[in-house]
Protein backbone atom coordinates (compact mmCIF):
# COMPACT_ATOMS: atom_id res chain seq x y z
CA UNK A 1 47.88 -140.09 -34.64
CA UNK A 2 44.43 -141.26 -33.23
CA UNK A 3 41.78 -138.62 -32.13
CA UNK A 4 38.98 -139.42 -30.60
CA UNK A 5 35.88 -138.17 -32.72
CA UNK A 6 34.17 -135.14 -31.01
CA UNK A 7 30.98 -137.11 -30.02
CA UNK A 8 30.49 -140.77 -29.64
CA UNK A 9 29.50 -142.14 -33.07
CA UNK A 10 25.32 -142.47 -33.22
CA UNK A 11 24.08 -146.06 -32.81
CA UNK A 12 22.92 -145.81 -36.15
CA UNK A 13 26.56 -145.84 -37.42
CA UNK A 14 27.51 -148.39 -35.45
CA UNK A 15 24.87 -150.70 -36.17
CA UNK A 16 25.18 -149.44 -40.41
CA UNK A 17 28.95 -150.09 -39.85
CA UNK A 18 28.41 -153.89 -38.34
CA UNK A 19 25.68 -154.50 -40.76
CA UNK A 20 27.93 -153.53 -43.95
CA UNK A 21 30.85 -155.79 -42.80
CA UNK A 22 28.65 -159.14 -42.25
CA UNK A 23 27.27 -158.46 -45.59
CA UNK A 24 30.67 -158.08 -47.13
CA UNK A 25 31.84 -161.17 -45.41
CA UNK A 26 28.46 -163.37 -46.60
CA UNK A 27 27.97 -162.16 -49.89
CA UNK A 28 30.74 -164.06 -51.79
CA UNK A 29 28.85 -167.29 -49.94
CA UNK A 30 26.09 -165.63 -51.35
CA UNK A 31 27.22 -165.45 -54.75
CA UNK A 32 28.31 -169.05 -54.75
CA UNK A 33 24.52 -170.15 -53.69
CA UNK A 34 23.95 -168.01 -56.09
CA UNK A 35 25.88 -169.73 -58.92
CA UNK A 36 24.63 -172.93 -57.84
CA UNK A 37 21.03 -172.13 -58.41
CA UNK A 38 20.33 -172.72 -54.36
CA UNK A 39 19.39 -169.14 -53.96
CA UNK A 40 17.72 -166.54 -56.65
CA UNK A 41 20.04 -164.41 -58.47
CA UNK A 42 18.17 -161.10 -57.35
CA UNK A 43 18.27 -161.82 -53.45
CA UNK A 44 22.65 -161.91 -54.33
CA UNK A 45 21.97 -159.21 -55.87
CA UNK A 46 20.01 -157.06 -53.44
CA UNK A 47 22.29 -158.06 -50.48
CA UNK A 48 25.35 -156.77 -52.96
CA UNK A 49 23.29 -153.26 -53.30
CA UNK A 50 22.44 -153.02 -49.71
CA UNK A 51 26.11 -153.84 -48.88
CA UNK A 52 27.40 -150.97 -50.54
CA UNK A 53 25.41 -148.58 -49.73
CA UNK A 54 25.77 -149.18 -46.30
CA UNK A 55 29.41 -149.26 -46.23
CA UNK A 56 29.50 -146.36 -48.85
CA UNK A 57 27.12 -144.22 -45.64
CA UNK A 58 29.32 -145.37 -42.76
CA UNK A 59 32.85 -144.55 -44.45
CA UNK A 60 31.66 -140.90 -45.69
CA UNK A 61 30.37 -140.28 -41.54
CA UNK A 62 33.66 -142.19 -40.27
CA UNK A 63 35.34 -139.63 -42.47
CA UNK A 64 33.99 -136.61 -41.85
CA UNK A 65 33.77 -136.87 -37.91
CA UNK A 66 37.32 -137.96 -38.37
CA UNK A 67 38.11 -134.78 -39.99
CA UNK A 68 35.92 -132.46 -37.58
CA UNK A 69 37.89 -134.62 -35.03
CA UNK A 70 40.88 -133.73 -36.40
CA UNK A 71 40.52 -129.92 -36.76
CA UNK A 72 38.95 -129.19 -33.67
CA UNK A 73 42.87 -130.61 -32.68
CA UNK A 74 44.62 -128.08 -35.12
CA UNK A 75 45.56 -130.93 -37.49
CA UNK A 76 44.58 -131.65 -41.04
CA UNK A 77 44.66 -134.79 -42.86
CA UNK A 78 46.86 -134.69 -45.33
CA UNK A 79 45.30 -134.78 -49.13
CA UNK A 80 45.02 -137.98 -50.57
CA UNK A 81 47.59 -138.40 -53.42
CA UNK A 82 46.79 -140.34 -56.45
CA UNK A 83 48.66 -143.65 -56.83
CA UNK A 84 51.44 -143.28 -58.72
CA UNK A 85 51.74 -146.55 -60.98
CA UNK A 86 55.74 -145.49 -61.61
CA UNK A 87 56.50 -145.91 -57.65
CA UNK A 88 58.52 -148.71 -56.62
């Protein structure tokens, strides 16, 4: 079920969101400059770090005004289980 978060997501998040995908999708190019000496290890490095912590500050907010979304509905999201390495 899809609901709508309670107020539109800050531009902030949107722009932390977009910024945290393009990184994920150049830093393995990255990493391969990297290896080939065409670009300093620490710039990889520091585009890795900034990567993460973007997507790491988007995901928690995405979460959370998911769940506020979600109980200002009456519905809870259901506990995440821990994978279960004997399931088929």
């Amino acid at each position: 079920m899809i609901v709508p978060s309670p107020v539109p997501r800050p531009i902030w998040l949107k722009i932390s969101a977009l910024l945290a995908a393009a990184g994920a999708v150049a830093w393995p190019v990255l990493a391969l400059l990297g290896l080939i000496g065409v670009i300093p290890a620490q710039a990889v490095l520091n585009v890795g770090i900034v990567t993460a912590a973007l997507a790491y500050i988007s995901i928690r907010r995405i979460k959370r005004d998911r769940a506020i979304a979600l109980e200002g509905a009456g519905f809870h999201d259901p506990p995440e289980r821990p994978a279960d390495d004997a399931a088929p």
